[in-house]
N, C-alpha and C. Protein backbone atom coordinates (compact mmCIF):
# COMPACT_ATOMS: atom_id res chain seq x y z
N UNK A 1 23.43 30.15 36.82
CA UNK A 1 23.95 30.83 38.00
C UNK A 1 24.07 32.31 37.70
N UNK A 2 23.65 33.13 38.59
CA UNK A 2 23.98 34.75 38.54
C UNK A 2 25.01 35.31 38.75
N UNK A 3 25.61 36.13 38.34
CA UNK A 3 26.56 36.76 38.88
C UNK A 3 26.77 37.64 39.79
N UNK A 4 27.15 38.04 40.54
CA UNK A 4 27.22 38.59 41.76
C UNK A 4 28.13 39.87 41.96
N UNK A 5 28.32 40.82 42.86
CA UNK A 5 29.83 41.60 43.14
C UNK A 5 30.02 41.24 44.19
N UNK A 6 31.19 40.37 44.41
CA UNK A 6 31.89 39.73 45.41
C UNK A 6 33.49 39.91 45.63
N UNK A 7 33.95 39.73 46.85
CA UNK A 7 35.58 39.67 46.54
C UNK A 7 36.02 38.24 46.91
N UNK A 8 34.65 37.14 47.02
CA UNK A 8 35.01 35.96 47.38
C UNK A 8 34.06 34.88 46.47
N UNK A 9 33.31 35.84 46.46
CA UNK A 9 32.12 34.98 45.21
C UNK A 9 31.96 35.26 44.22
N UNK A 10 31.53 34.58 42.87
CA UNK A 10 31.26 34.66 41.65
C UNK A 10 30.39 34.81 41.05
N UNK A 11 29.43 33.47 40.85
CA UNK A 11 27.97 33.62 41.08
C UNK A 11 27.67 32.36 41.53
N UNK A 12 25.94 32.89 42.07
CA UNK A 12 25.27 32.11 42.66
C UNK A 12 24.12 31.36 41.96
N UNK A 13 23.29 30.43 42.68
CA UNK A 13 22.41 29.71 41.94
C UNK A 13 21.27 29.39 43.64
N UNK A 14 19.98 29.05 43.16
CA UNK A 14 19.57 28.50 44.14
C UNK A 14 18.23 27.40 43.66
N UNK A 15 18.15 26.43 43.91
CA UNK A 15 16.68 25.88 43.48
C UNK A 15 16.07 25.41 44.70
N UNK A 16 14.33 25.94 44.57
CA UNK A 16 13.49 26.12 45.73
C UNK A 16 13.35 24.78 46.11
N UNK A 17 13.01 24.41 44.80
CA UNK A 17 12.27 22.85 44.78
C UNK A 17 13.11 21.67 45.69
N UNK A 18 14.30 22.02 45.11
CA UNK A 18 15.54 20.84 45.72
C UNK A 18 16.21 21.73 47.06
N UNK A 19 16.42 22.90 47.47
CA UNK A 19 16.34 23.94 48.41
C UNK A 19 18.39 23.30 48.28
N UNK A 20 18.73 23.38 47.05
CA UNK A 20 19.91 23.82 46.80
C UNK A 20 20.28 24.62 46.54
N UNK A 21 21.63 25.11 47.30
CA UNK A 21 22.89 26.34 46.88
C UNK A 21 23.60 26.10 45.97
N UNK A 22 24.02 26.68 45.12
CA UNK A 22 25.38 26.26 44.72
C UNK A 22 26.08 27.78 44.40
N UNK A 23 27.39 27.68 44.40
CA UNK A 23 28.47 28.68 44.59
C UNK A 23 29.52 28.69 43.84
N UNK A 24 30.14 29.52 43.13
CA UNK A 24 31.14 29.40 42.69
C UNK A 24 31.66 30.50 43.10
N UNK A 25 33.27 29.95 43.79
CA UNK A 25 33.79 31.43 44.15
C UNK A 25 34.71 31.50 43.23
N UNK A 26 35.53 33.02 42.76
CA UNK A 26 36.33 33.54 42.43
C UNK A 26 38.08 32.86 42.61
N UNK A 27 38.56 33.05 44.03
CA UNK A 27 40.13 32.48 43.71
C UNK A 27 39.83 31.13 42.58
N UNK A 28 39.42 30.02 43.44
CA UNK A 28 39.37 28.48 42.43
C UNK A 28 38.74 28.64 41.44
N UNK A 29 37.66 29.21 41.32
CA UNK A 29 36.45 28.85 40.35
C UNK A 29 35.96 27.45 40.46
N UNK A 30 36.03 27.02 41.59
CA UNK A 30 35.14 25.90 42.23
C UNK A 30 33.66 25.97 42.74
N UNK A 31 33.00 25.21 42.23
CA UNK A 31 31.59 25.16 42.57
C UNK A 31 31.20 24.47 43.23
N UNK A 32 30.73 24.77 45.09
CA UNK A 32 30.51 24.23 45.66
C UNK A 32 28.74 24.36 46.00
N UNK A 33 28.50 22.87 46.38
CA UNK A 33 26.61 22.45 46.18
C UNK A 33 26.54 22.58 47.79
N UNK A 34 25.13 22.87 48.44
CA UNK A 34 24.97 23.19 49.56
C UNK A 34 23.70 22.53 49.83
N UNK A 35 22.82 21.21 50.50
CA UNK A 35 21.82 21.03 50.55
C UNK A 35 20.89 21.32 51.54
N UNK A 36 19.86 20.84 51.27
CA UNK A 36 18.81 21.73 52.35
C UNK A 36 19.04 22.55 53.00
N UNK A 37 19.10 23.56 52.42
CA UNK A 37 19.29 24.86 52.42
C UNK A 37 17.69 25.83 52.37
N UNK A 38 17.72 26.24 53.58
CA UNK A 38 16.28 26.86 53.76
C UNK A 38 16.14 28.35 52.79
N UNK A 39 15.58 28.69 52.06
CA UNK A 39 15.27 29.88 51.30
C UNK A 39 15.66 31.07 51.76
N UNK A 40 15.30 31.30 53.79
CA UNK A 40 15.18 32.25 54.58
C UNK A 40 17.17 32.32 54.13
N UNK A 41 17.64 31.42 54.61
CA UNK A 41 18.97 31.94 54.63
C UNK A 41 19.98 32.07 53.16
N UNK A 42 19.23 31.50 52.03
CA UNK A 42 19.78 32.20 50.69
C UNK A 42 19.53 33.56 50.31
N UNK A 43 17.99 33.91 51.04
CA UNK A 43 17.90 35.18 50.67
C UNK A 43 18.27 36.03 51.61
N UNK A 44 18.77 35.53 52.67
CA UNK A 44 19.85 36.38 53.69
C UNK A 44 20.96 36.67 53.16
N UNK A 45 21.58 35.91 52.42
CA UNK A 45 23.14 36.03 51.40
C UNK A 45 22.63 36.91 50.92
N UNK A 46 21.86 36.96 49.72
CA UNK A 46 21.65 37.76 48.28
C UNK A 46 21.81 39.41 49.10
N UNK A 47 20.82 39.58 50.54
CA UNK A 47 20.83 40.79 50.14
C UNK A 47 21.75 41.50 51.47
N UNK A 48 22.26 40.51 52.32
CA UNK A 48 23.83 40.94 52.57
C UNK A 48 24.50 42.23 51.87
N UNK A 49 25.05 42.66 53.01
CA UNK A 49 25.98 44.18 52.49
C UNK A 49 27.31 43.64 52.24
N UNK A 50 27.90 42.19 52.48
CA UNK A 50 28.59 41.55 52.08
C UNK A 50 28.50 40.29 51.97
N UNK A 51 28.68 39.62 51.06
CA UNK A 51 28.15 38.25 50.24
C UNK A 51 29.55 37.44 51.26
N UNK A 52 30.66 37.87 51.42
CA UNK A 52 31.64 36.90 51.62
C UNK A 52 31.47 37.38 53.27
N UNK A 53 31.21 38.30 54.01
CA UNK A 53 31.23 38.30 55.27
C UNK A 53 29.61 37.65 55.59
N UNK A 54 28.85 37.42 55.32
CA UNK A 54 27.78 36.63 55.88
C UNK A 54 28.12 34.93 55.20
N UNK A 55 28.32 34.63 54.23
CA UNK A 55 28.56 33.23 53.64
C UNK A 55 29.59 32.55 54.46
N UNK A 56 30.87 32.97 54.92
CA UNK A 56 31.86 32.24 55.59
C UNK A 56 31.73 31.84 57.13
N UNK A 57 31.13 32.40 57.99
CA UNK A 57 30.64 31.95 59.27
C UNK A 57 29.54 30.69 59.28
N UNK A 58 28.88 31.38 58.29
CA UNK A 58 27.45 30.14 58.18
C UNK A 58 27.28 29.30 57.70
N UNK A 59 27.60 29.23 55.82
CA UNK A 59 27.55 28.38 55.15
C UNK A 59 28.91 27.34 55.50
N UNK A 60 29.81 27.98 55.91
CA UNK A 60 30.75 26.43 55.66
C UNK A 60 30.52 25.77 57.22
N UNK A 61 30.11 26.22 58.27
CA UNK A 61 29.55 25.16 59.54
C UNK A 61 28.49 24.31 59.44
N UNK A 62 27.55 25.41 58.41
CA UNK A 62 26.20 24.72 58.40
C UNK A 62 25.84 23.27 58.03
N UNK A 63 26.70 23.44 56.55
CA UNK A 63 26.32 22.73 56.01
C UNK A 63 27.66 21.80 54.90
N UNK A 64 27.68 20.85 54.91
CA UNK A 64 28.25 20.16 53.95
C UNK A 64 29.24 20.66 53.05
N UNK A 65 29.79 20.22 52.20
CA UNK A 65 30.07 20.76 50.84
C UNK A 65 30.44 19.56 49.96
């Protein structure tokens, strides 16, 4: 997983193959897995002007945890 500058995230991870997220944020240091997860919208996170204002609307409706 990479590390990131976040005030909500830690670092990130992504695999194409399995088109998994995974996350670890900062308060918990909990790592949460995200599946089928389309590429278009991981690499919408990465290059976000904020990692925690684009991740919290989308990722936690979207998808699972």
């Amino acid at each position: 997983m990479a590390y990131v500058q976040s005030t909500a995230l830690e670092q990130l991870s992504y695999d194409e193959r399995a088109h998994t997220f995974r996350a670890r944020f900062l308060e918990s240091g909990r790592i949460y897995v995200y599946r089928d997860v389309p590429q278009e919208l991981y690499d919408g996170l990465i290059f976000a002007d904020s990692l925690g204002a684009f991740f919290q609307p989308l990722y936690r409706r979207l998808f699972d945890v």
